[in-house]
C-alpha atoms as a PDB file:
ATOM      1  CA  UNK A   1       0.598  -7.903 -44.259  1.00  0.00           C
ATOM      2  CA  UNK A   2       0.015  -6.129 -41.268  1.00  0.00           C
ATOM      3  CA  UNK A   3       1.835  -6.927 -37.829  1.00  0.00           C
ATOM      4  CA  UNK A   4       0.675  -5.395 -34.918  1.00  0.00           C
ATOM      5  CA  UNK A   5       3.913  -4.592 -32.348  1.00  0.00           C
ATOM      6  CA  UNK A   6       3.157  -4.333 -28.443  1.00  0.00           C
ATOM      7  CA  UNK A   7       5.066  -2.498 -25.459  1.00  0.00           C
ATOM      8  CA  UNK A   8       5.778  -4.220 -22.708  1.00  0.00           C
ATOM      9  CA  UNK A   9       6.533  -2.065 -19.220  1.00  0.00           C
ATOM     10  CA  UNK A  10       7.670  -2.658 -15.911  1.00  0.00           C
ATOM     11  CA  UNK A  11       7.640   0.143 -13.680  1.00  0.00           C
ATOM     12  CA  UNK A  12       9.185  -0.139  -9.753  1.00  0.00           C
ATOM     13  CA  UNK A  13       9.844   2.209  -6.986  1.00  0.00           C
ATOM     14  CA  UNK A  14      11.108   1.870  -3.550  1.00  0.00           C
ATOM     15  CA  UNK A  15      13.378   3.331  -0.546  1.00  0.00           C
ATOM     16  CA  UNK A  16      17.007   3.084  -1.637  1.00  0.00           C
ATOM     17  CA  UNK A  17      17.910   0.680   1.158  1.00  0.00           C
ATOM     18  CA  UNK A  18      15.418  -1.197   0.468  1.00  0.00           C
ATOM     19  CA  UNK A  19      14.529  -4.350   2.925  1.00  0.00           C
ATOM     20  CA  UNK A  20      12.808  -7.666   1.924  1.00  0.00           C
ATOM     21  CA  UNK A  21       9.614  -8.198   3.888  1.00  0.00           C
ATOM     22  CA  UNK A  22       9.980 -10.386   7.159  1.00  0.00           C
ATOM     23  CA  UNK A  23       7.397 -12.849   7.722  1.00  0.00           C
ATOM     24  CA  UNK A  24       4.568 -12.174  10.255  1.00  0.00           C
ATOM     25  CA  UNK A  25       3.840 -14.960  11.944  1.00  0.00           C
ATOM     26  CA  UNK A  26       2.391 -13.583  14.956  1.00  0.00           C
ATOM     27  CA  UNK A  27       0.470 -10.246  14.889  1.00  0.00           C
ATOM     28  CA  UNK A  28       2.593  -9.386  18.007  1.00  0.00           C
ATOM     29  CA  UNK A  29       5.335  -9.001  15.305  1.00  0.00           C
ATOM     30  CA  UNK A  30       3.775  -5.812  14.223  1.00  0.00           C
ATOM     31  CA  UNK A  31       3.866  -4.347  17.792  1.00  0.00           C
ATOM     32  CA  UNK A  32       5.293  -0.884  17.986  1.00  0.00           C
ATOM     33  CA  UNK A  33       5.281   2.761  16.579  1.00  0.00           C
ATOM     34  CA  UNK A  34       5.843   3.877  13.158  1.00  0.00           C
ATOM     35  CA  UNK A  35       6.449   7.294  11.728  1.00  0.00           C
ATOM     36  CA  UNK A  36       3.640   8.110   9.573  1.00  0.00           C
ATOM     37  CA  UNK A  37       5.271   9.826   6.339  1.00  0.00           C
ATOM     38  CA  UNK A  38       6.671   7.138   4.732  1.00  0.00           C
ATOM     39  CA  UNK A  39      10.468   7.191   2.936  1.00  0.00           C
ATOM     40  CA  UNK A  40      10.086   5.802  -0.671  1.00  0.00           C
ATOM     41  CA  UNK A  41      12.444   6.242  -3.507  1.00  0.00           C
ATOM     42  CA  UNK A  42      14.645   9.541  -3.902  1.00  0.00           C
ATOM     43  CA  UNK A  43      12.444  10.244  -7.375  1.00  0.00           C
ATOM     44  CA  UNK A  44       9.460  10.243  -5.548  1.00  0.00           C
ATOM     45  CA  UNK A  45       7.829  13.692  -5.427  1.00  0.00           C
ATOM     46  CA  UNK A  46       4.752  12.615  -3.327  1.00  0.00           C
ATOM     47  CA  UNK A  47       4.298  11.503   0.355  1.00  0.00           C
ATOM     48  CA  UNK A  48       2.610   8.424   1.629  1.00  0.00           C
ATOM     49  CA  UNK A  49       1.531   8.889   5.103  1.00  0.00           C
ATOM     50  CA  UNK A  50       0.783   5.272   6.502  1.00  0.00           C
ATOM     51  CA  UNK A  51      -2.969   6.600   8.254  1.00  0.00           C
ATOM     52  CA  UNK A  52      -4.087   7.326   4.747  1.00  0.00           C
ATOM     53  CA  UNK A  53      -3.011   3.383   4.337  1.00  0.00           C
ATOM     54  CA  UNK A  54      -5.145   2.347   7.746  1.00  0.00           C
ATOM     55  CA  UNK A  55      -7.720   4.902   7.591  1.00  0.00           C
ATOM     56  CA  UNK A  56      -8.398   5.519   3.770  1.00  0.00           C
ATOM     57  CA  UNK A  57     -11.864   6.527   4.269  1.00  0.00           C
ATOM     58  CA  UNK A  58     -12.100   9.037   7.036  1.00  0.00           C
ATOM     59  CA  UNK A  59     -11.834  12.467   5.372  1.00  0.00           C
ATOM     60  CA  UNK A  60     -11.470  14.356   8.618  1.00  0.00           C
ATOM     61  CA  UNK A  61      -7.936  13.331   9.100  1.00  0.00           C
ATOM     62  CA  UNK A  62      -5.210  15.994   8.378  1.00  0.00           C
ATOM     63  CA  UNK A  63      -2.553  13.030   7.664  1.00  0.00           C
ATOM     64  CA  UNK A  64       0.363  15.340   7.010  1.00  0.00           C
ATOM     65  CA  UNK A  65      -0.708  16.557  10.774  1.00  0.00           C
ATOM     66  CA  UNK A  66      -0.023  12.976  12.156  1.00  0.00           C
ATOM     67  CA  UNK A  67       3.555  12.116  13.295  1.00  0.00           C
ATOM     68  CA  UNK A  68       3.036   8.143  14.564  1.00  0.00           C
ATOM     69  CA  UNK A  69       0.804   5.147  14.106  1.00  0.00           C
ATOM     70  CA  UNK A  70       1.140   3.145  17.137  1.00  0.00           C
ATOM     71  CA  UNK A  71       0.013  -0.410  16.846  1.00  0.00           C
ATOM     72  CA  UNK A  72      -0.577  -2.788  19.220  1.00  0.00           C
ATOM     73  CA  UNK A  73      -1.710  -6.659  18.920  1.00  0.00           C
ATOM     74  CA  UNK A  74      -4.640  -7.291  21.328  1.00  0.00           C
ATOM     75  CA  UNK A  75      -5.482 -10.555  20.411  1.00  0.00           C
ATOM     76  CA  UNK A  76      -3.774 -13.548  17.281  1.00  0.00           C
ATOM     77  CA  UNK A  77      -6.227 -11.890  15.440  1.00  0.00           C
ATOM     78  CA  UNK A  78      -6.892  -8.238  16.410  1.00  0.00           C
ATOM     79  CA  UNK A  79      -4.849  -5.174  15.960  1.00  0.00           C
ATOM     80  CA  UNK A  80      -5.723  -1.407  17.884  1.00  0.00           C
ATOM     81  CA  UNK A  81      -3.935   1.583  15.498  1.00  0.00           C
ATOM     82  CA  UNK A  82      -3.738   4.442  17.046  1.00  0.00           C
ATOM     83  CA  UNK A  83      -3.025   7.742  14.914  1.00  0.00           C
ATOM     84  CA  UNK A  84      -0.688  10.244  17.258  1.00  0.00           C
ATOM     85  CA  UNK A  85      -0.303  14.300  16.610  1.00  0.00           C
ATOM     86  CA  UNK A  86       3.030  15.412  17.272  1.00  0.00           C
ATOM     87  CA  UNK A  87       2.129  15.800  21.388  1.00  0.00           C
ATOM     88  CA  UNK A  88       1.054  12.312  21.621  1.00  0.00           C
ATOM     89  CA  UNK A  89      -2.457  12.493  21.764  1.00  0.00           C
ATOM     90  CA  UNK A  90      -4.424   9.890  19.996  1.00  0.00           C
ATOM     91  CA  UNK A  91      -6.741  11.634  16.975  1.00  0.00           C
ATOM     92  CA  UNK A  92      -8.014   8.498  15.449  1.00  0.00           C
ATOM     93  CA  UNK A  93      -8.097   5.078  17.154  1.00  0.00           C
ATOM     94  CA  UNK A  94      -9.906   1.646  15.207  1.00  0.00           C
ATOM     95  CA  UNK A  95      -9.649  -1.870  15.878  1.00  0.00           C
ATOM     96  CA  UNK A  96      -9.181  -4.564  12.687  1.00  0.00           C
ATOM     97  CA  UNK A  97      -9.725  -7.948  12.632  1.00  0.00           C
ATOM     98  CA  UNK A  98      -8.157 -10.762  10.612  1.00  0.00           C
ATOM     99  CA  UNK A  99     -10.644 -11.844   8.238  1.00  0.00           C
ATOM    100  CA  UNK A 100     -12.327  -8.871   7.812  1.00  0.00           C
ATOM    101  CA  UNK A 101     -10.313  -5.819   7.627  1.00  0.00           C
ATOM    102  CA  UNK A 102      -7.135  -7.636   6.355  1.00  0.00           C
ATOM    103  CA  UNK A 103      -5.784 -11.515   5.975  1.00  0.00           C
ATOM    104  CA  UNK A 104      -2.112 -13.202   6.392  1.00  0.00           C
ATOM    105  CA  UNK A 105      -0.788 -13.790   3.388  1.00  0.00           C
ATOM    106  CA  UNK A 106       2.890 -14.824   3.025  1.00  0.00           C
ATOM    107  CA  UNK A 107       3.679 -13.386   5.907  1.00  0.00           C
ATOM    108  CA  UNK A 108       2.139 -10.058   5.599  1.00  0.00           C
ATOM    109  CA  UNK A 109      -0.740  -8.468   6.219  1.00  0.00           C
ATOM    110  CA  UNK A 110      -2.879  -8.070   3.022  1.00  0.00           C
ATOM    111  CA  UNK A 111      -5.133  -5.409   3.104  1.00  0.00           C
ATOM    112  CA  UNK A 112      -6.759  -4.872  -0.652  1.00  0.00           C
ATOM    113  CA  UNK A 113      -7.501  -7.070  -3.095  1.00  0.00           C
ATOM    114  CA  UNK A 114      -8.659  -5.302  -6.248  1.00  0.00           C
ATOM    115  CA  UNK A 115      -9.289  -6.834  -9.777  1.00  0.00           C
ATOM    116  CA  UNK A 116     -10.927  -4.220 -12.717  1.00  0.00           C
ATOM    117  CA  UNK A 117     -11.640  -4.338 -16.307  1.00  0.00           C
ATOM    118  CA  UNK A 118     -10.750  -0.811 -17.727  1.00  0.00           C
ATOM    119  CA  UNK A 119     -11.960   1.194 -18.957  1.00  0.00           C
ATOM    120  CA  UNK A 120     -12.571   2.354 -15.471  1.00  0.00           C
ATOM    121  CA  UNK A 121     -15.841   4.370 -14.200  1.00  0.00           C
ATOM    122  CA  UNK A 122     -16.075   6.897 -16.810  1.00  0.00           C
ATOM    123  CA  UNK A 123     -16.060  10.188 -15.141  1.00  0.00           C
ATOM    124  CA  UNK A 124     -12.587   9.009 -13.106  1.00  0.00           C
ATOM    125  CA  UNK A 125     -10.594   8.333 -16.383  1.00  0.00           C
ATOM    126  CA  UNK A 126     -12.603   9.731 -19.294  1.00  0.00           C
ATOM    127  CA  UNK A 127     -10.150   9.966 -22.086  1.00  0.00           C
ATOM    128  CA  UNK A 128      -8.577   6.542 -21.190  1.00  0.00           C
ATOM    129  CA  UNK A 129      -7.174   4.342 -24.348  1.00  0.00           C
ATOM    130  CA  UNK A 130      -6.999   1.400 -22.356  1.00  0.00           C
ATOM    131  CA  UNK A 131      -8.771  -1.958 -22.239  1.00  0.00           C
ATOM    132  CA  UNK A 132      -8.359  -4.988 -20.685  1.00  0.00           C
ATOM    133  CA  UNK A 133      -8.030  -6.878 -17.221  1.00  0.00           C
ATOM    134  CA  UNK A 134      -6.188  -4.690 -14.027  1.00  0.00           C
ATOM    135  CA  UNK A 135      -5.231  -5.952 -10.911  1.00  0.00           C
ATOM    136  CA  UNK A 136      -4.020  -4.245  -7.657  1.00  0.00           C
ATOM    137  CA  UNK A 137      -2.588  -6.085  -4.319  1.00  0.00           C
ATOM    138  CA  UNK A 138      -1.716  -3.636  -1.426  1.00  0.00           C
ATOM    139  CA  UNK A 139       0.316  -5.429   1.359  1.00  0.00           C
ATOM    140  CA  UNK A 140       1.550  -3.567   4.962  1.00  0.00           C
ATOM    141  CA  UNK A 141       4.070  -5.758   6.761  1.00  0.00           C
ATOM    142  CA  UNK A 142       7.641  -5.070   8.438  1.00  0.00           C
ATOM    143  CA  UNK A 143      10.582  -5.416   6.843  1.00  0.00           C
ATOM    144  CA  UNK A 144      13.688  -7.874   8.141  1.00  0.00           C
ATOM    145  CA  UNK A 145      14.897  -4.768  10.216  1.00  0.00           C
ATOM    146  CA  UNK A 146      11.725  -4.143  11.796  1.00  0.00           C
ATOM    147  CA  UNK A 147      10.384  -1.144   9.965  1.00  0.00           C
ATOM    148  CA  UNK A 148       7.194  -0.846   8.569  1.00  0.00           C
ATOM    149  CA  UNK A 149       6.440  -1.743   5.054  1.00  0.00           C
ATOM    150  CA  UNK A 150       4.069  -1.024   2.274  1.00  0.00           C
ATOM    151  CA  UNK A 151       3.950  -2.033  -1.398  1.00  0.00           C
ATOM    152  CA  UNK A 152       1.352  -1.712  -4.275  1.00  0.00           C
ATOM    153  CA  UNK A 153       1.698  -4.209  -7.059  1.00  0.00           C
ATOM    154  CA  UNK A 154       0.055  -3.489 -10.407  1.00  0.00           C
ATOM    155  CA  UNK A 155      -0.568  -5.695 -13.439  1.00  0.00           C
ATOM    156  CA  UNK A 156      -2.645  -4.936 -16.464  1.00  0.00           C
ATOM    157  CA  UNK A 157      -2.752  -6.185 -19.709  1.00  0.00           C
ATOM    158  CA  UNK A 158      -5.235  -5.100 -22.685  1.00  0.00           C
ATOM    159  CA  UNK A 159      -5.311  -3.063 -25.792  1.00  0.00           C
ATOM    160  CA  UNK A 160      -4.394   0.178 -26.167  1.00  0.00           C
ATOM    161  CA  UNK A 161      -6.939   2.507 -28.980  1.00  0.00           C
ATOM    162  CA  UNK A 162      -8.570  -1.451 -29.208  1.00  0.00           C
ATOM    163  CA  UNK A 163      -5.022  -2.579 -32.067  1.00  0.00           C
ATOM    164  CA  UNK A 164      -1.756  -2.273 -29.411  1.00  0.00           C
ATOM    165  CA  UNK A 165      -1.400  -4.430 -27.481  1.00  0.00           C
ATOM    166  CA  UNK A 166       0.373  -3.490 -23.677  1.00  0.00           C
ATOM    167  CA  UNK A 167       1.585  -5.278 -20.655  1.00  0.00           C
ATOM    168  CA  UNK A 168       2.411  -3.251 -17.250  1.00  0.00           C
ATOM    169  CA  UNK A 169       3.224  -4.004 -14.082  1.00  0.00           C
ATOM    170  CA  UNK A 170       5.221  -2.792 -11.029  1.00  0.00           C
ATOM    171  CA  UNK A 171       5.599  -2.486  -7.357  1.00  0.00           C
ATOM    172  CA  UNK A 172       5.520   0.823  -5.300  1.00  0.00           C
ATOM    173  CA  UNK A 173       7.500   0.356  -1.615  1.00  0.00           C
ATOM    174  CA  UNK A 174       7.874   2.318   1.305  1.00  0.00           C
ATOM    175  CA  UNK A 175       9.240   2.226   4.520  1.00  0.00           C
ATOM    176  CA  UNK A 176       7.857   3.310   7.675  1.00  0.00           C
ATOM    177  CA  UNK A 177      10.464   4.248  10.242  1.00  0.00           C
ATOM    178  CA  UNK A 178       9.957   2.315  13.810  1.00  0.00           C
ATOM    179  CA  UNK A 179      10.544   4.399  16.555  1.00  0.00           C
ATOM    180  CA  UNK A 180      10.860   4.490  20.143  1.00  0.00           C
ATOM    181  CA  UNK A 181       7.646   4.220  22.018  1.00  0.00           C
END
């Protein structure tokens, strides 16, 4: 008889003080300015700069250049972020709107969705093993102490070389440091 055994992983990172989320209520909440390098946990080698977060698809933007996002609520359902160099001057400035560029969900601002069957688009992953469902929620809120906060949750669950099976998930968090205006 032949049994086939599974793994089973659960991967997590975040800052070592770590804060719960606080519920937005009011996009007014979110008013202020954040650093925009991001503190995660102390095992984290790489830097999350909260513009890539707000502006993932302009390629002009020298993030690690950027000190603050400032973000302001012009409307219950319209934010204005506002990417600042170290001077002050604005480099990058876009409006979002609920329903469209993000929704409230459990208090916090949801701003990606993603489901995916792997294997993924072949020339991103080419020598992936894996098969099977993948889903990815990315969520930028502030935390009960007022600092910004991001986290990535993962789940997949498929076959590994199509006989083992594998369940993963986990939750990246970082903080973004309010400062003064």
């Amino acid at each position: 008889m032949l049994v086939a055994q599974g793994c089973v992983g659960v991967f997590s990172s975040a800052p070592p003080d770590n804060v719960e989320f606080a519920s937005v209520t009011d996009l007014h909440q979110l008013d202020g300015r954040y650093r925009n390098r991001g503190e995660g946990s102390p095992e984290q080698e790489w830097s999350l700069f909260l513009s890539s977060l707000v502006f993932p698809g302009d390629k002009t933007l020298d993030h690690a250049s950027i000190a603050a996002i400032d973000v302001r609520a012009t409307s219950a359902t319209a934010l204005v972020v506002r990417a600042l160099d170290a001077q002050g001057i604005v480099v990058k400035e876009s409006a979002f709107v609920r329903g469209r560029e993000f929704d409230l969900k459990e208090g916090r601002l949801r701003i990606s969705k993603r489901f995916a069957v792997s294997p993924f688009i072949e020339s991103e992953a080419p020598d992936n093993p894996f098969i099977g469902p993948m889903t990815e929620t990315v969520e930028l809120g502030i935390d009960l102490r007022g600092h910004g906060k991001y986290r990535s949750s993962n789940f997949a669950a498929g076959l590994v070389y199509l006989f083992m099976p594998v369940v993963l998930g986990g939750s990246d968090q970082v903080r973004f440091e309010r400062t003064a205006d």
